[in-house]
N, C-alpha and C. Protein backbone atom coordinates (compact mmCIF):
# COMPACT_ATOMS: atom_id res chain seq x y z
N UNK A 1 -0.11 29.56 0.99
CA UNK A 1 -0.39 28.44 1.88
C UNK A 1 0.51 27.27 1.51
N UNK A 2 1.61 26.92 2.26
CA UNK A 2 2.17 25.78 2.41
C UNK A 2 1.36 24.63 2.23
N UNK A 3 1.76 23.32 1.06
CA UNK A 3 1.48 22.02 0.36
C UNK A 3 1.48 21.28 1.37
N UNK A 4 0.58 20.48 2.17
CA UNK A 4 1.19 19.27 3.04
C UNK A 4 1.51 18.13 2.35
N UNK A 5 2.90 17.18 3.00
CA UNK A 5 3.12 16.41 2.60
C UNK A 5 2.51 15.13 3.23
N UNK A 6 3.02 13.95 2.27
CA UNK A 6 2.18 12.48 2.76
C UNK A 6 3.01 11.51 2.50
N UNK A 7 3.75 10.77 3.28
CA UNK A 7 4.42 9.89 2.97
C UNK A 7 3.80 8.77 2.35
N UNK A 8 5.03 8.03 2.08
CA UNK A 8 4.01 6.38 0.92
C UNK A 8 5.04 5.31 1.15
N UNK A 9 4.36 4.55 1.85
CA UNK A 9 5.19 3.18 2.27
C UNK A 9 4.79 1.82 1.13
N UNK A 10 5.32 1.43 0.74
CA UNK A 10 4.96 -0.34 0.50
C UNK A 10 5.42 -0.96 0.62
N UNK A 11 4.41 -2.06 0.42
CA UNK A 11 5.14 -3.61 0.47
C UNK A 11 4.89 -4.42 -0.72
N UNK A 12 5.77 -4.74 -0.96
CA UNK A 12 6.28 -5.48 -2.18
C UNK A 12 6.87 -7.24 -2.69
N UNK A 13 5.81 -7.55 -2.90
CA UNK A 13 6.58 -8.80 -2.78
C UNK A 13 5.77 -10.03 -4.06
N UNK A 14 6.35 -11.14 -4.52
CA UNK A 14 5.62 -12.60 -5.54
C UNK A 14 4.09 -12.70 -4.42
N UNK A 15 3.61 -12.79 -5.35
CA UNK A 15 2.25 -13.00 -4.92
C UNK A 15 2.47 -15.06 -3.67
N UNK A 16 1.53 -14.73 -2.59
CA UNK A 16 1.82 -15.78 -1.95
C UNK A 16 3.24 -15.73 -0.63
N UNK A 17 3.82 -14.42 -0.50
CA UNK A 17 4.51 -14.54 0.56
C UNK A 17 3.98 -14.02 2.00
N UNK A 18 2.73 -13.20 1.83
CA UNK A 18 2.14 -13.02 3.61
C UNK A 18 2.00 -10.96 3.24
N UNK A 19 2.08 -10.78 2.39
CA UNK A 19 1.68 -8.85 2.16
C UNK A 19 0.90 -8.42 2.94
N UNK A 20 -0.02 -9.06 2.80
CA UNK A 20 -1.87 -8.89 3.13
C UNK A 20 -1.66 -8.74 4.82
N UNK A 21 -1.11 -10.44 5.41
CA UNK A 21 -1.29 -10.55 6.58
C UNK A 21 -0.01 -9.37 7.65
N UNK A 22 1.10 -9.12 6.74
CA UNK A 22 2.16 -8.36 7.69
C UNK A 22 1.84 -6.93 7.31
N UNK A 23 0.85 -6.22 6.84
CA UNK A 23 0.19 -4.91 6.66
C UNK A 23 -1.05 -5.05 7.33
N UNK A 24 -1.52 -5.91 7.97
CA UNK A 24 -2.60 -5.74 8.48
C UNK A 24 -2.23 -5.89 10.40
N UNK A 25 -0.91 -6.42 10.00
CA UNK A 25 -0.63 -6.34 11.54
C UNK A 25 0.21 -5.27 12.32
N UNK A 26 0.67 -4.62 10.96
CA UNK A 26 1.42 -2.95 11.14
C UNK A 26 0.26 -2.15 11.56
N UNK A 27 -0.50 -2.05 10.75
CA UNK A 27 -1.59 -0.98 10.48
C UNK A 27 -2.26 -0.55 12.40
N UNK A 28 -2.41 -1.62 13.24
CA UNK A 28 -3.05 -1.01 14.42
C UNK A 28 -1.85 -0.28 15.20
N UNK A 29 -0.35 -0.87 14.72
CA UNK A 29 0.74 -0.13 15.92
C UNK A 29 0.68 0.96 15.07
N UNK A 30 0.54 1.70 13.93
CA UNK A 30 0.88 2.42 13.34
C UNK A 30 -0.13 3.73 13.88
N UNK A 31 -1.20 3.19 13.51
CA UNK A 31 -2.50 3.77 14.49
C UNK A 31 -1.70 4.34 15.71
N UNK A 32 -2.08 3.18 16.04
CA UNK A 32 -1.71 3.22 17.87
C UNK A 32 -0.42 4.59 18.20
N UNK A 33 0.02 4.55 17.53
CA UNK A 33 1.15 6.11 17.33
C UNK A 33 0.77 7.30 16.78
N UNK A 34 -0.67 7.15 16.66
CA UNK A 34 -1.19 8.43 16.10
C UNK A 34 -1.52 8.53 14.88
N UNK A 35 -1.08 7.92 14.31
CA UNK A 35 -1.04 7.95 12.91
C UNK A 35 -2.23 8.04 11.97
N UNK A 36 -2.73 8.40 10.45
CA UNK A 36 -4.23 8.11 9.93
C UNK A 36 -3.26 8.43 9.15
N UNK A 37 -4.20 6.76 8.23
CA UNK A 37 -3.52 6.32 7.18
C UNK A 37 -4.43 5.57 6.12
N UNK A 38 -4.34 5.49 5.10
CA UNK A 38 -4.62 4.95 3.81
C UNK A 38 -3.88 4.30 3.57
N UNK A 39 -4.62 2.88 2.58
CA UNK A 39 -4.22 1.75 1.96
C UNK A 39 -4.73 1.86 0.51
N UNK A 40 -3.67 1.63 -0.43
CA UNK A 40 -4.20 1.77 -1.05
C UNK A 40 -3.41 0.02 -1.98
N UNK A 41 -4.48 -1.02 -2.61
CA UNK A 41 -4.29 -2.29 -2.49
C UNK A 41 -4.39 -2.55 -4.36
N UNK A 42 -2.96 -3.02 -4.75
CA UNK A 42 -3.11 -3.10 -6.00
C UNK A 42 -3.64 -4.56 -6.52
N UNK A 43 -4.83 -4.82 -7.40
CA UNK A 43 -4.99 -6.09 -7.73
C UNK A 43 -5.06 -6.30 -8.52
N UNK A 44 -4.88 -7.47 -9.13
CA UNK A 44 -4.13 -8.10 -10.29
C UNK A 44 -5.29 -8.89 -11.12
N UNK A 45 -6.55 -8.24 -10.81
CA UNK A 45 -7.88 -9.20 -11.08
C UNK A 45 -9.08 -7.95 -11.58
N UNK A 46 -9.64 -8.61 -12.24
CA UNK A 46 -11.03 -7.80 -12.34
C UNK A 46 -12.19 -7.49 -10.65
N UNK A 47 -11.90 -7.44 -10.17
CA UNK A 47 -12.49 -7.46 -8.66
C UNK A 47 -13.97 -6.50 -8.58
N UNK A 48 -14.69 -7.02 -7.87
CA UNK A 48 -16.04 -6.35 -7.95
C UNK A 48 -16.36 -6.16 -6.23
N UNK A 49 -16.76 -4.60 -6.29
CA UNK A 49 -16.77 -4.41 -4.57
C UNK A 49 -18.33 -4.31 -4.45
N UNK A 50 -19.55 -4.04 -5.07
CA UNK A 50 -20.45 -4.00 -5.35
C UNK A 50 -21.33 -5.16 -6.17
N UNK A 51 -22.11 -5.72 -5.38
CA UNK A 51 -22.64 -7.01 -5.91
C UNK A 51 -24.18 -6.64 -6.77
N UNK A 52 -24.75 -7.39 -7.12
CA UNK A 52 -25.67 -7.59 -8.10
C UNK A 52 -27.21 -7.38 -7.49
N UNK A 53 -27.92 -6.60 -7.85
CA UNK A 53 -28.86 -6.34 -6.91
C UNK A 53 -28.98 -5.40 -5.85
N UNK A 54 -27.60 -4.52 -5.96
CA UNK A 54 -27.19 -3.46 -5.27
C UNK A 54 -27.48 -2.09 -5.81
N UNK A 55 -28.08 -1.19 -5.21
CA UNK A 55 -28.00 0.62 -6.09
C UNK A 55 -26.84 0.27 -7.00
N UNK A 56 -25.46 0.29 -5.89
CA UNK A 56 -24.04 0.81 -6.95
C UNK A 56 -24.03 0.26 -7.80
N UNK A 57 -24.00 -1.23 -7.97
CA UNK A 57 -24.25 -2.31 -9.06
C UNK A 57 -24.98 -1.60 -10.34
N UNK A 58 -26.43 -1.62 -9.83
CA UNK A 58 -26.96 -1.57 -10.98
C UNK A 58 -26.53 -0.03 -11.46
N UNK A 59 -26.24 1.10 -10.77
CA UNK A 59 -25.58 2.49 -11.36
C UNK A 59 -24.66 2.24 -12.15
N UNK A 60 -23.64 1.42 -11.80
CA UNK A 60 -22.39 1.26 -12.19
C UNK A 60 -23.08 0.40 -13.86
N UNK A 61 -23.54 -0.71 -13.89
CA UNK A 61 -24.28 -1.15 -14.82
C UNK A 61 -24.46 -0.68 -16.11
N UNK A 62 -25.27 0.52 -15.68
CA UNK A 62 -26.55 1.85 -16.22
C UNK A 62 -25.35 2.50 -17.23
N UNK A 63 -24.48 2.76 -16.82
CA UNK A 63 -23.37 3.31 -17.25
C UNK A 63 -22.56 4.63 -16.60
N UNK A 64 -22.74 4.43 -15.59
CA UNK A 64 -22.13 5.42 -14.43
C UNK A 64 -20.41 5.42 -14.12
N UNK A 65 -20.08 6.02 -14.77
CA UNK A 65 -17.96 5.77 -14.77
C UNK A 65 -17.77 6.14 -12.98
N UNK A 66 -18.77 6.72 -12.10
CA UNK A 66 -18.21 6.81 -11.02
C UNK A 66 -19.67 6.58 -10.54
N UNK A 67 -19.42 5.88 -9.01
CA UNK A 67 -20.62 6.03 -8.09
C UNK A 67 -19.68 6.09 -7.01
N UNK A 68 -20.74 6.90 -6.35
CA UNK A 68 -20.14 6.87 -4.83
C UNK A 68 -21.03 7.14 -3.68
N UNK A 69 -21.02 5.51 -2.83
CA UNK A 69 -21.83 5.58 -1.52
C UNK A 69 -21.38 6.07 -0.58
N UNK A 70 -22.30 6.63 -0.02
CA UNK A 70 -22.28 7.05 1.20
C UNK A 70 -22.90 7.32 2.80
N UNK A 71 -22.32 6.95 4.01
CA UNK A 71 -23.60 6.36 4.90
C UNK A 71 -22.60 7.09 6.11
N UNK A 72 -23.28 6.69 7.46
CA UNK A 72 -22.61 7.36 8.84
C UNK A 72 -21.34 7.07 8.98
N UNK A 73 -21.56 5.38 8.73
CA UNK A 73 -19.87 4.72 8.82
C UNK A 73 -18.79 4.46 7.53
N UNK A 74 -19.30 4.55 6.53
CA UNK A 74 -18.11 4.56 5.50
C UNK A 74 -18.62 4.98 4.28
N UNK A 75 -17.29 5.41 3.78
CA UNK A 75 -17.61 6.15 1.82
C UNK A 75 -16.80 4.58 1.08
N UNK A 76 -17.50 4.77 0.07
CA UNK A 76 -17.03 3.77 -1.05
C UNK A 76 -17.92 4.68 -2.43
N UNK A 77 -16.27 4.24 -3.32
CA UNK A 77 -15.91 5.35 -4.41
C UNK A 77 -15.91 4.02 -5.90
N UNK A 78 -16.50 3.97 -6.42
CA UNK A 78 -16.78 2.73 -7.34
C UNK A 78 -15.98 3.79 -8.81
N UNK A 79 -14.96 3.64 -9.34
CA UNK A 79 -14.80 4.06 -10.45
C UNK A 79 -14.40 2.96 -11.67
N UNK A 80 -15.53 3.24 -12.58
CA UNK A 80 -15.27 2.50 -13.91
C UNK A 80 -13.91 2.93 -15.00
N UNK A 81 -12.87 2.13 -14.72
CA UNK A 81 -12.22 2.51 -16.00
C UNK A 81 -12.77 2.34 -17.18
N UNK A 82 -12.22 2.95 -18.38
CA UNK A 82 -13.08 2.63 -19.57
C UNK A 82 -11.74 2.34 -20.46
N UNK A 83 -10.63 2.25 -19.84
CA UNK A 83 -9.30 1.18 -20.72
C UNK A 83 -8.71 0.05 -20.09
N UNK A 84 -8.08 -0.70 -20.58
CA UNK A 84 -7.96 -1.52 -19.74
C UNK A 84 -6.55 -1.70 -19.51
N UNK A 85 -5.82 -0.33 -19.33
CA UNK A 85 -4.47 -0.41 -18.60
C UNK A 85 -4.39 -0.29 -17.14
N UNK A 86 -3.55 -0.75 -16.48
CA UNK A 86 -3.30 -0.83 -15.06
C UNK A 86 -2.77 0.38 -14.27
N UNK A 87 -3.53 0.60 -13.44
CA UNK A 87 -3.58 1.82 -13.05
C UNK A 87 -1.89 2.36 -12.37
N UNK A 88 -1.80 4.30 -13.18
CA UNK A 88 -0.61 4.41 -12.45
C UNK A 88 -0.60 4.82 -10.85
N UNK A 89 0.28 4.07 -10.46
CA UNK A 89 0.47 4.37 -9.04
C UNK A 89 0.32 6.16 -8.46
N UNK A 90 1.03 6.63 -8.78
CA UNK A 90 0.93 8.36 -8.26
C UNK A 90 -0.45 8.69 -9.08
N UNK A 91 -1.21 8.83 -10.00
CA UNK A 91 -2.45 9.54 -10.13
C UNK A 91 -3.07 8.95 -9.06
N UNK A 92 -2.80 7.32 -9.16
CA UNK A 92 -4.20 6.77 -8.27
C UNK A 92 -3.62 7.38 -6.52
N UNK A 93 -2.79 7.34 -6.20
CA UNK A 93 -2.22 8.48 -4.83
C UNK A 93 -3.16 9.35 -4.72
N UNK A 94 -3.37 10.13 -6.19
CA UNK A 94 -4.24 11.72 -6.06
C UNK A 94 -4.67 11.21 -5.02
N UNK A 95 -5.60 10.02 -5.38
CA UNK A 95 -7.26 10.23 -5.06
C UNK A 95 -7.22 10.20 -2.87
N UNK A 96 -5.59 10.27 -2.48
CA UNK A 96 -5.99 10.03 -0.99
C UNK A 96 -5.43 12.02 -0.71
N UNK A 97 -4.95 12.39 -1.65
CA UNK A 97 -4.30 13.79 -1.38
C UNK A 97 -5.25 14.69 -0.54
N UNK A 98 -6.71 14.95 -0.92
CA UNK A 98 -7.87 15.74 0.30
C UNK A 98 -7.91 15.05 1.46
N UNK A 99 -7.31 13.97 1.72
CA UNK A 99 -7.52 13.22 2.82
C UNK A 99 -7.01 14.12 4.16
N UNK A 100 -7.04 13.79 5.26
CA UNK A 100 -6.36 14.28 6.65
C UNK A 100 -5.57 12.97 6.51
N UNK A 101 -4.72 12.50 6.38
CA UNK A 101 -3.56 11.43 6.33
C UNK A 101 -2.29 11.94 6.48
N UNK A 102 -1.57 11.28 7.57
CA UNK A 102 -0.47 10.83 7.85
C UNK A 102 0.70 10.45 6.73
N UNK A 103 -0.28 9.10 6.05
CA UNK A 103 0.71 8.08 5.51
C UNK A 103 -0.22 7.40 4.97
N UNK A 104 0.43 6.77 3.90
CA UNK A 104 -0.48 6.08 2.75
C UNK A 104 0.62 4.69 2.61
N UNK A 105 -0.11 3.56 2.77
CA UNK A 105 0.34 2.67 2.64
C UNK A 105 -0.04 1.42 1.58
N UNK A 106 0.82 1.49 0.69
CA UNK A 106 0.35 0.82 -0.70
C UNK A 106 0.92 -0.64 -1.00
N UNK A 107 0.09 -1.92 -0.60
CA UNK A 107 0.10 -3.36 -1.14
C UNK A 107 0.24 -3.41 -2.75
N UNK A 108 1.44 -3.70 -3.08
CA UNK A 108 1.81 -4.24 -4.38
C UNK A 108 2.19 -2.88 -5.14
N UNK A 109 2.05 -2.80 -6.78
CA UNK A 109 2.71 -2.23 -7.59
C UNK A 109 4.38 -1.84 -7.18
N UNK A 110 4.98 -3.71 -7.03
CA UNK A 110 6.42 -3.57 -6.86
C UNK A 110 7.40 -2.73 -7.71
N UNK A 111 6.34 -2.84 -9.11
CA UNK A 111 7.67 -2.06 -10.43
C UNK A 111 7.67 -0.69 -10.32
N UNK A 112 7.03 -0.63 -9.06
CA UNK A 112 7.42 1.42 -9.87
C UNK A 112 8.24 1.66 -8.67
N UNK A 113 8.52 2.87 -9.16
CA UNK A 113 9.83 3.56 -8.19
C UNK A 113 9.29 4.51 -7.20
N UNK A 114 9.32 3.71 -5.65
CA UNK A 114 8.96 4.42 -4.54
C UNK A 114 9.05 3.79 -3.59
N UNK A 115 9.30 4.24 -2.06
CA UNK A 115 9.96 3.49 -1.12
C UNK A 115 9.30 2.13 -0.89
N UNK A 116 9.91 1.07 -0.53
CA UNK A 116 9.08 -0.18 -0.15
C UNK A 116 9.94 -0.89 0.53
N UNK A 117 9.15 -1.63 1.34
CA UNK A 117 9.58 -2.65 2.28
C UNK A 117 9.00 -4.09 1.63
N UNK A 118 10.23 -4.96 1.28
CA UNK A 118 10.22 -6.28 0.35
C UNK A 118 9.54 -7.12 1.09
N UNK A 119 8.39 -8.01 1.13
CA UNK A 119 7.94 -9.35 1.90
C UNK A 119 8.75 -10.34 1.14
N UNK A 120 9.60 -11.14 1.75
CA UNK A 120 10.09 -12.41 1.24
C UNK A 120 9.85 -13.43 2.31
N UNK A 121 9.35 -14.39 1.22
CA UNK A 121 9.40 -15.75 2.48
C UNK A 121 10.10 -17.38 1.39
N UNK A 122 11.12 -17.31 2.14
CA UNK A 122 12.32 -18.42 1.51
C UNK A 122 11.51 -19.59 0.92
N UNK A 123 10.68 -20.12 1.52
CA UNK A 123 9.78 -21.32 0.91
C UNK A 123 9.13 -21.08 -0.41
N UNK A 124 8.60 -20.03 -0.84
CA UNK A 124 8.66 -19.18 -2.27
C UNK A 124 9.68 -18.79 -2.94
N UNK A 125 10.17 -19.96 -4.09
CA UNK A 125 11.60 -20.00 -4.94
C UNK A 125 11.63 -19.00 -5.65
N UNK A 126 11.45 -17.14 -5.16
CA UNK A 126 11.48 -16.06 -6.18
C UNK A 126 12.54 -15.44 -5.37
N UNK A 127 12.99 -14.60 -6.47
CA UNK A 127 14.68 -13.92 -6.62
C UNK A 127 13.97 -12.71 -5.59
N UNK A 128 14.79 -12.48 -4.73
CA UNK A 128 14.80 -10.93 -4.15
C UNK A 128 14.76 -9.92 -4.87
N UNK A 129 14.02 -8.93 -4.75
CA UNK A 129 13.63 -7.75 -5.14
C UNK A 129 14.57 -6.74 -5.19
N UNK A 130 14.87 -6.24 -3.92
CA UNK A 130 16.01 -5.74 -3.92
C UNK A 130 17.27 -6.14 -4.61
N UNK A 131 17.61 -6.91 -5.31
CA UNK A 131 18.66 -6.88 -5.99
C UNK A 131 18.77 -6.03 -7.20
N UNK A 132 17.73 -5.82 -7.57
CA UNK A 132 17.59 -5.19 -8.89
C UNK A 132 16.47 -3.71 -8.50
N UNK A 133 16.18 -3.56 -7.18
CA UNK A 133 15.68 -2.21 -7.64
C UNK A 133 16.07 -1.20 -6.24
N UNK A 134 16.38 -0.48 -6.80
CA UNK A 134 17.16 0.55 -5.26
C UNK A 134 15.94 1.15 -4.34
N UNK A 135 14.69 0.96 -4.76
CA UNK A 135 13.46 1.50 -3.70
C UNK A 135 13.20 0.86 -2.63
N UNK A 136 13.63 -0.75 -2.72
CA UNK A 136 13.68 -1.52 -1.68
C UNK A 136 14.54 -1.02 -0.74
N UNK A 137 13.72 -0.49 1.01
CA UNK A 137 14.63 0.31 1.82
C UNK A 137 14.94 -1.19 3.08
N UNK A 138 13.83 -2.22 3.06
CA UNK A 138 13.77 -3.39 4.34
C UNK A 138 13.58 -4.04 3.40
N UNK A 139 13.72 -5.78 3.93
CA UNK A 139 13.18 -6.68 3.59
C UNK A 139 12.95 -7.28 4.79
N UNK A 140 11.43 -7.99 4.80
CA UNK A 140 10.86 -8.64 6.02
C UNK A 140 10.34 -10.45 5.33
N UNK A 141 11.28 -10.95 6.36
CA UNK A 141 11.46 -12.63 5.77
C UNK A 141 11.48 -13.28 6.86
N UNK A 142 11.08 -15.02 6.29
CA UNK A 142 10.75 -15.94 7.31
C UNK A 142 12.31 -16.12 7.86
N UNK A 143 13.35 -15.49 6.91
CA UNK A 143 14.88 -16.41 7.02
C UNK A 143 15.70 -14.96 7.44
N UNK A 144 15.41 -14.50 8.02
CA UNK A 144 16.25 -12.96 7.98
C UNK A 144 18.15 -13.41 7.98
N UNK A 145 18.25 -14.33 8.81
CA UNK A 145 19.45 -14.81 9.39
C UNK A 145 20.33 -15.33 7.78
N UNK A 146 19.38 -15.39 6.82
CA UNK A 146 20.06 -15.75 5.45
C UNK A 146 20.40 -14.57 4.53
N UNK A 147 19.82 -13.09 4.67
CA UNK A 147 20.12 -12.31 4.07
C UNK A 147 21.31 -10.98 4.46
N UNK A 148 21.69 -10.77 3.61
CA UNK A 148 22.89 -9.72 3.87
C UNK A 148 22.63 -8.65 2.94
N UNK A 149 21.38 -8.85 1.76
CA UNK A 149 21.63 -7.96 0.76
C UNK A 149 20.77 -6.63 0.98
N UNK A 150 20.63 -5.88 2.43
CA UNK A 150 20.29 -4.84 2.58
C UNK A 150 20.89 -4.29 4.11
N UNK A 151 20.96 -3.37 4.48
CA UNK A 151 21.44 -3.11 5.86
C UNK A 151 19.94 -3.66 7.02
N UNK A 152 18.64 -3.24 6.52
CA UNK A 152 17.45 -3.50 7.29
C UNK A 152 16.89 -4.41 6.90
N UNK A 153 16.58 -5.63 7.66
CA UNK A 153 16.19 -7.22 7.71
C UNK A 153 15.41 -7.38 8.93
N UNK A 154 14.04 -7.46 8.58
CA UNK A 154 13.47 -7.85 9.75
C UNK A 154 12.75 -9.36 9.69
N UNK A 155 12.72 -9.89 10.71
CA UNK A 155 11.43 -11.26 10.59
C UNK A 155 10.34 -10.86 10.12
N UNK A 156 9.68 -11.44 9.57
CA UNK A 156 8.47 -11.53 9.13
C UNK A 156 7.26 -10.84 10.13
N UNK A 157 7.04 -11.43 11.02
CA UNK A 157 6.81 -11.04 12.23
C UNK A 157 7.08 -9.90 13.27
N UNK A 158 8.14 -9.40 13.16
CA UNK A 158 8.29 -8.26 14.34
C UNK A 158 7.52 -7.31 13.37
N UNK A 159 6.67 -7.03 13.84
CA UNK A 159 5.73 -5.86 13.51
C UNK A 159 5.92 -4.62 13.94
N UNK A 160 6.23 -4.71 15.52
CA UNK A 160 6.90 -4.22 16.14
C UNK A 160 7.97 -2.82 15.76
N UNK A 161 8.75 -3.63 15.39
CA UNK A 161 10.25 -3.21 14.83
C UNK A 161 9.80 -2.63 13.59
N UNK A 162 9.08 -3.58 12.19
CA UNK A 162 8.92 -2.43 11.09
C UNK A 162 7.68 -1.49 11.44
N UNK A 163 7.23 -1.42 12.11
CA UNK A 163 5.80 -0.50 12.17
C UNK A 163 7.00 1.11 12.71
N UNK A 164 8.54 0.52 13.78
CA UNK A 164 9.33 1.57 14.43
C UNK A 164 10.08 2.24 12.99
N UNK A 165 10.14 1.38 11.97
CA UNK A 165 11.21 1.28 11.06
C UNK A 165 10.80 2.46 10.52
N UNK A 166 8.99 2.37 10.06
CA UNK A 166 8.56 3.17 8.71
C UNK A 166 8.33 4.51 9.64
N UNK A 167 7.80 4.63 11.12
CA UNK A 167 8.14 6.05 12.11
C UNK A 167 9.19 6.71 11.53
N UNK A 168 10.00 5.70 12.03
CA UNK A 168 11.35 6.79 11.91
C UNK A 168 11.90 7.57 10.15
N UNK A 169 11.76 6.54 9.51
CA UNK A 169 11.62 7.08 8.19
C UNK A 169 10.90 8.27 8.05
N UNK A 170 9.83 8.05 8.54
CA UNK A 170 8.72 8.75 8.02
C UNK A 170 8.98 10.32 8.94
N UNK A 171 9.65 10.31 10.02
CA UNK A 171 9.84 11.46 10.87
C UNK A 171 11.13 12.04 9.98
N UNK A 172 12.08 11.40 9.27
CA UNK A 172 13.48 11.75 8.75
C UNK A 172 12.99 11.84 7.57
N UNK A 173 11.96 12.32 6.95
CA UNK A 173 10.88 12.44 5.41
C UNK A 173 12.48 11.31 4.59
N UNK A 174 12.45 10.41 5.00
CA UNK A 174 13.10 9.58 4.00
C UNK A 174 11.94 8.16 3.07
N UNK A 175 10.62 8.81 3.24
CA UNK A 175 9.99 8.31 2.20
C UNK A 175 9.28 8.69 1.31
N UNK A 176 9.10 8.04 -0.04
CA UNK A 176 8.24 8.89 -1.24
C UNK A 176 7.23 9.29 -0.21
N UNK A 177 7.03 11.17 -0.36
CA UNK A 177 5.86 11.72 -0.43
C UNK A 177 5.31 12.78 -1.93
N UNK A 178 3.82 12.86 -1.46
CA UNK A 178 3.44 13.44 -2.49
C UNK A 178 2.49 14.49 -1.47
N UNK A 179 1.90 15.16 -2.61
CA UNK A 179 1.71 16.86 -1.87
C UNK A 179 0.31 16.28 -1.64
N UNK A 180 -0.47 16.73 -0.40
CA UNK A 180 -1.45 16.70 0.07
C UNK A 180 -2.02 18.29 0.19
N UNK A 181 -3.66 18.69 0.31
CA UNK A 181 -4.03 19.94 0.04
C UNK A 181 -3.59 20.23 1.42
């Protein structure tokens, strides 16, 4: 039985240039083309998805390294690390591999090596990404008209255009994939 594959897009960028908001405005054209897809959102914080006074809460509490809810409309997967290193990008991938997915689309973990599309916005005094790492395939900026240091430069904004960008990639398997069951 032939491995399916899964492509892996990101976006990459100094915290404070618009990640959040220009992946959330891809995500319905991307849809809208058929597509089913996963996000998978790296954060830089102790973050709690389960509040106090909750089953998962208090499971998780109790000493439960995993809980996982489940209801008509959505699963949520609560896993306790028990070190406190930052998670690697491809194990944490596994966890979308049983999925029926398209494409997996991953906010942040700029340092590792796998395709990404750079968020820059000029009013944020940080060095371009792409200069120093060859995974950067776009960069999407408030100033496009100022950059030369990639062949693909989009506005910030045309959603449009990168939602066409990561298609076509993604039809020419010119992005990190990993094996899906």
């Amino acid at each position: 039985m032939k491995s399916r594959k899964l492509s892996v897009i990101g976006f990459a960028a100094f915290s404070g240039t618009g990640k959040t908001t220009l992946v959330t405005q891809v995500i319905p054209i991307l849809r809208k083309h058929g597509l089913k897809l996963g996000v998978l959102k790296h954060a830089h914080h102790n973050f709690v998805i389960d509040m106090p006074g909750k089953d998962s809460y208090e499971f998780r509490k109790a000493g439960a390294q995993q809980v996982l809810v489940a209801s008509k409309y959505r699963i949520a997967w609560v896993i306790e690390k028990e070190d406190a290193t930052e998670p690697e990008l491809m194990e944490t991938l596994k966890n979308f591999a049983s999925q029926n997915l398209d494409l997996i689309v991953v906010e942040g973990f700029k340092k590792e090596p796998f395709t990404k599309i750079e968020v820059h916005r000029s009013t944020i005094k940080r060095p371009l990404l792409a200069k120093k790492d060859p995974y950067v395939i776009a960069i999407a900026t408030d100033a496009p008209e100022t950059l030369t240091a990639t062949e693909f430069v989009f506005h910030l904004e045309d959603y449009e255009g990168i939602a066409q960008f990561i298609i076509e990639r993604m039809e020419n398997n010119m992005l990190t994939e990993i094996s899906g069951d």
